[in-house]
Structure formats: structure tokens, C-alpha cells
N, C-alpha and C. Protein backbone atom coordinates (compact mmCIF):
# COMPACT_ATOMS: atom_id res chain seq x y z
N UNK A 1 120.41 105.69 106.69
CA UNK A 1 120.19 107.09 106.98
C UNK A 1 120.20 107.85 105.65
N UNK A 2 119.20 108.42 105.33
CA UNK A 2 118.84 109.39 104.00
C UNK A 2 120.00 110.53 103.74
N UNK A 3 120.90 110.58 102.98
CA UNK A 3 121.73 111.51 102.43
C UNK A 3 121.24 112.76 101.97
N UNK A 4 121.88 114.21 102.60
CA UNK A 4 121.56 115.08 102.62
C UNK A 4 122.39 116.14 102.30
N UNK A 5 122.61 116.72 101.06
CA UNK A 5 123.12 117.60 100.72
C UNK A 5 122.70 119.56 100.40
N UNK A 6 123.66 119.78 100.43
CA UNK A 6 123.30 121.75 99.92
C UNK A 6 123.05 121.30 98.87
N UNK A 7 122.29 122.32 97.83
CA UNK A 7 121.59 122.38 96.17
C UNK A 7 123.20 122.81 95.99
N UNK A 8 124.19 123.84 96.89
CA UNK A 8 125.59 124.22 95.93
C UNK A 8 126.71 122.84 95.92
N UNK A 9 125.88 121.65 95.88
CA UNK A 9 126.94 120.76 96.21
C UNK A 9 126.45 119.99 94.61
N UNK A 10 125.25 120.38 93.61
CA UNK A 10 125.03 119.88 92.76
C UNK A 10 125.91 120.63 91.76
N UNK A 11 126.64 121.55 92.07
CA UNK A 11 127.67 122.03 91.00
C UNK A 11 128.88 121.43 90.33
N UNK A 12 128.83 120.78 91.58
CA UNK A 12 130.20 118.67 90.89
C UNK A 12 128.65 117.85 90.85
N UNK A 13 128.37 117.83 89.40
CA UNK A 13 127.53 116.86 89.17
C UNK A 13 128.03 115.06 88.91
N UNK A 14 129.38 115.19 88.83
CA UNK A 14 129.81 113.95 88.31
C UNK A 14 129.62 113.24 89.83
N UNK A 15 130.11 114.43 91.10
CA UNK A 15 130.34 113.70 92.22
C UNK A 15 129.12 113.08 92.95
N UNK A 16 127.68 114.25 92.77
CA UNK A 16 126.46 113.90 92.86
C UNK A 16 125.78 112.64 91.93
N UNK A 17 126.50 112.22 90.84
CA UNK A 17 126.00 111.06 90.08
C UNK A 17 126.77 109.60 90.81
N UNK A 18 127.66 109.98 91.35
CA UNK A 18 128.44 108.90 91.85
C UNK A 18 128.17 108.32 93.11
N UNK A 19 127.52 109.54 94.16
CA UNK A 19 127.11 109.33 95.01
C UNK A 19 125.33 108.47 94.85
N UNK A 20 124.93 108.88 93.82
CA UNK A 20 123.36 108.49 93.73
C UNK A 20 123.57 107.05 93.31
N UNK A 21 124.55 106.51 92.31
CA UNK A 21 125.16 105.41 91.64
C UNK A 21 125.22 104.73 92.84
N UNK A 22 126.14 105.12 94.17
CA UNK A 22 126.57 104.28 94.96
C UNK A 22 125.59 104.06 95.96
N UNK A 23 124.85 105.39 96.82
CA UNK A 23 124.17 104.72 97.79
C UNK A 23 122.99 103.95 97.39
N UNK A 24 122.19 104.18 96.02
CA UNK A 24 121.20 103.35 95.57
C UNK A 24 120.30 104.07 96.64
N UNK A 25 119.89 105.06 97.14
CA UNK A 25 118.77 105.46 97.62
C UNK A 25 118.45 106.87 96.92
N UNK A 26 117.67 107.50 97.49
CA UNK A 26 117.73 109.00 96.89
C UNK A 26 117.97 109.61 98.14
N UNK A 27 118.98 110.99 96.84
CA UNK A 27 119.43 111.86 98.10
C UNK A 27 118.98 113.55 98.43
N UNK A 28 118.61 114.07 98.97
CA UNK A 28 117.84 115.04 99.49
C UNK A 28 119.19 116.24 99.35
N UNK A 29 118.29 117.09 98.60
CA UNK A 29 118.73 118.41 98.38
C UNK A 29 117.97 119.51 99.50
N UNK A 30 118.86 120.30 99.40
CA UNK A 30 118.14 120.99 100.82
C UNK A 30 118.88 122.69 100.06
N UNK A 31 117.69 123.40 100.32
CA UNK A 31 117.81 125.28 100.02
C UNK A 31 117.47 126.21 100.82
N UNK A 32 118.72 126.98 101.41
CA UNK A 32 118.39 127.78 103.02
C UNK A 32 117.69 126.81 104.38
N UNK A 33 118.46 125.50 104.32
CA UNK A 33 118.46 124.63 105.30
C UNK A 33 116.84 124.03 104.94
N UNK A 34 115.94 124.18 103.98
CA UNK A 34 114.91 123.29 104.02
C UNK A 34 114.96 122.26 102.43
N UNK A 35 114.44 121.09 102.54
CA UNK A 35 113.79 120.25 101.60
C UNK A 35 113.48 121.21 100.15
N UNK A 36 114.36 120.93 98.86
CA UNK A 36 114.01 121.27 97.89
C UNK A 36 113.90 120.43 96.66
N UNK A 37 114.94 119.72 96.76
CA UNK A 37 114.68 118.60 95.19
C UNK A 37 115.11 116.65 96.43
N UNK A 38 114.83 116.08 95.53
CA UNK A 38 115.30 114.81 95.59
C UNK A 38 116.36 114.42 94.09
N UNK A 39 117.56 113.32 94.41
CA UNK A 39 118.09 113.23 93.22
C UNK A 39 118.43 111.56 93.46
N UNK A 40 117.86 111.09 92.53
CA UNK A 40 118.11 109.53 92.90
C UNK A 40 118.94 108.88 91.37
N UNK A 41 119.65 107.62 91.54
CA UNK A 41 119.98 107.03 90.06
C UNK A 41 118.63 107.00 89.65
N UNK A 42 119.06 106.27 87.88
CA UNK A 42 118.08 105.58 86.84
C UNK A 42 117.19 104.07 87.52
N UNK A 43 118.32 103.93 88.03
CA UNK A 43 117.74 102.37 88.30
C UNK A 43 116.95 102.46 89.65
N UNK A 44 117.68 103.30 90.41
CA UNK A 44 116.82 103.53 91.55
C UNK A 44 115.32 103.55 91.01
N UNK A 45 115.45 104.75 90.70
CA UNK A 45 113.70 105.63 90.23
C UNK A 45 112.87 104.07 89.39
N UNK A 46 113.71 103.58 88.37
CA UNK A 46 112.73 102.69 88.24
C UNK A 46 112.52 101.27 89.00
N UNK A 47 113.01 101.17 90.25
CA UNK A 47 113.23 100.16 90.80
C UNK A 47 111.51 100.94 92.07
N UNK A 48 111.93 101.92 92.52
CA UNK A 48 110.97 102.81 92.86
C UNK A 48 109.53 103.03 92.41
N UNK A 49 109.69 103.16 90.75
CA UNK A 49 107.88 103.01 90.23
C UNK A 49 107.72 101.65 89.96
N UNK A 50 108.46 100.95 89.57
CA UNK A 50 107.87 99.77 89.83
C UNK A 50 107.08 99.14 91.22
N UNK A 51 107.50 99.07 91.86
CA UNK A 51 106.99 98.94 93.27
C UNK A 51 106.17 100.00 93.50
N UNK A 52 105.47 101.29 93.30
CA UNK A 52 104.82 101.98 93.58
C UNK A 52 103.53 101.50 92.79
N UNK A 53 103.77 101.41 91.30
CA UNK A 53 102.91 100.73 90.56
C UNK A 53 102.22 99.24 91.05
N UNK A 54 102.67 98.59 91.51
CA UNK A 54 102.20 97.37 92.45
C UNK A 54 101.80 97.82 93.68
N UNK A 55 101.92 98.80 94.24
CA UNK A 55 101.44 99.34 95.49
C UNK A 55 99.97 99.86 94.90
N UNK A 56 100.17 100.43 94.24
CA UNK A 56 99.11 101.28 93.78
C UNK A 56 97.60 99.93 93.16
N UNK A 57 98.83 99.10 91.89
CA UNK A 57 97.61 98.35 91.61
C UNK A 57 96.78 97.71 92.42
N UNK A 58 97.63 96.63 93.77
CA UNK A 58 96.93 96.43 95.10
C UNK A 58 95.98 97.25 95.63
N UNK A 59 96.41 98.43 96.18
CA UNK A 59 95.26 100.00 96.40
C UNK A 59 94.25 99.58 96.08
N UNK A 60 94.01 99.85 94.62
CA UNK A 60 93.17 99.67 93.98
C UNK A 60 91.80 98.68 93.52
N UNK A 61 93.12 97.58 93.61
CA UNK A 61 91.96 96.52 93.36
C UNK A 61 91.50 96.14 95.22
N UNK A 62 92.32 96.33 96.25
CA UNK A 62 91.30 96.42 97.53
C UNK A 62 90.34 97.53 97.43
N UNK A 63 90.47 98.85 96.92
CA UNK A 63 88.91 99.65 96.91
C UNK A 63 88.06 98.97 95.92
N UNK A 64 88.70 98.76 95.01
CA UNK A 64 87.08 98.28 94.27
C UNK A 64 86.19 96.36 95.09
N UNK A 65 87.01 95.93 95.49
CA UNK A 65 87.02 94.71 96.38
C UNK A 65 85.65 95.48 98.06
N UNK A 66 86.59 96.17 98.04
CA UNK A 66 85.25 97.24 99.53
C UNK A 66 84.00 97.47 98.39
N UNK A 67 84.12 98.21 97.57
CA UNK A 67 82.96 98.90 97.00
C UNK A 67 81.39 97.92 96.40
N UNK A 68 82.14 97.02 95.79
CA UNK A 68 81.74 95.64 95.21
C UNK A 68 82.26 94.55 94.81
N UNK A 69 83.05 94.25 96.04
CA UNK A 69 83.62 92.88 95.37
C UNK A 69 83.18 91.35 96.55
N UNK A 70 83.15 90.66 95.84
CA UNK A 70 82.64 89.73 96.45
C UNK A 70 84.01 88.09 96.20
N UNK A 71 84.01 87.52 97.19
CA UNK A 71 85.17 86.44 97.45
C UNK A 71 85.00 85.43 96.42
N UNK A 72 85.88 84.85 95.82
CA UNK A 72 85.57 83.49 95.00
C UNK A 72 86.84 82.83 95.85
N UNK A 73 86.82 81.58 95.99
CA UNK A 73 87.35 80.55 95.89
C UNK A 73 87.89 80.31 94.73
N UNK A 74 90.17 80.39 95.39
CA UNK A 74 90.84 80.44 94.30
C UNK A 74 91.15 79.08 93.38
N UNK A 75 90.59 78.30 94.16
CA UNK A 75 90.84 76.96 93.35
C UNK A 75 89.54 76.85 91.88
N UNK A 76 88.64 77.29 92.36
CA UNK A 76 87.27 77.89 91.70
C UNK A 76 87.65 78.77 90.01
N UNK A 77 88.51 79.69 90.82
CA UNK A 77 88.91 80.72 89.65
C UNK A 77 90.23 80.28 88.92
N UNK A 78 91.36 78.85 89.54
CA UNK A 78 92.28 78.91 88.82
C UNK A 78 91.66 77.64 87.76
N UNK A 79 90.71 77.11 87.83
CA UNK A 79 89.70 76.15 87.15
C UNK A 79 89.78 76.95 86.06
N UNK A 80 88.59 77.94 86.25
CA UNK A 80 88.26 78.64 85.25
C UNK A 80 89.70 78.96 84.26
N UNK A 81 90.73 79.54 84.44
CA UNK A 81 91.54 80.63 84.11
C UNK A 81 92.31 79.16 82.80
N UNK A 82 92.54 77.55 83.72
CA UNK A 82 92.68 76.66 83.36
C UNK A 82 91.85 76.73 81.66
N UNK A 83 90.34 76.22 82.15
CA UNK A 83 90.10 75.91 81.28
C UNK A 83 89.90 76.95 80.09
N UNK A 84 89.92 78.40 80.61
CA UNK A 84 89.85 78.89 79.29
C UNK A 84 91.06 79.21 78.51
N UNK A 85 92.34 79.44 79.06
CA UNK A 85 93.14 79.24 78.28
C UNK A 85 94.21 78.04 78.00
N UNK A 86 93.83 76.98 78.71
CA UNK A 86 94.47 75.72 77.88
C UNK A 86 93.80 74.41 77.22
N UNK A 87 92.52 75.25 77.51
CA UNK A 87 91.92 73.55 76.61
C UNK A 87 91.08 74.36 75.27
């Protein structure tokens, strides 16, 4: 369940770092009862773009795969990949 705090609860920042440290998710700031910041750890966030970055590169290489891409046979291509960089 996503942790949800007041923005006046970021005024103990040590306690808001401890909490982000511990649940390892990000936690939702909220201003006059609506959605205003997110505050997550270091490791979170990059545990986060990493995986977004692989989300994304996938994305990607399936649109260009729709647009013009055509199937090879991976035994075909790990040949190739073989011979050009180990012989």
C-alpha cells in the first residue's frame, strides 16, 4: 500500500529520509488533501530508471520492429554476432 503523507510532515526531514530508506517505495506527498510531490530513496529512483530505461528500450525497438522490421532466425543472427566478433 503506497505511503501517504501531508507536505507539513516534510519538516522532520530526517524522519521522511528514514521512512523512504525503509519502505523502498516512493512516498506521496499530498497539499490541501490532493497529490503534490513524490519522495522516494537514491536507490529506489535508480532502481526505478533503470527498469524504465529497459521498458522504454523494449518500447522502442517493438515500434521500430511494427514500422519495418522483419524476423531473423536467432540461431542465424547468433552465427553472425559469433563470427564477427570471435574469429
Amino acid at each position: 500500500m503506497p505511503m501517504i503523507i501531508p507536505i507539513r510532515d516534510l519538516r522532520n526531514t530526517s524522519k521522511v529520509s528514514e521512512l523512504a530508506h525503509k519502505q523502498q517505495e516512493p512516498i506521496y506527498v499530498t497539499k490541501n488533501g490532493y497529490s503534490d510531490l513524490v519522495v522516494m530513496s537514491a536507490e529506489y529512483y535508480e532502481r526505478f530508471a533503470r527498469e524504465n530505461r529497459i521498458d522504454q528500450a523494449i518500447f522502442e525497438a517493438e515500434q521500430e520492429f511494427a514500422e519495418n522490421g522483419e524476423a531473423t532466425d536467432a540461431e542465424i543472427v547468433f552465427a553472425e554476432l559469433e563470427k564477427k566478433y570471435f574469429e
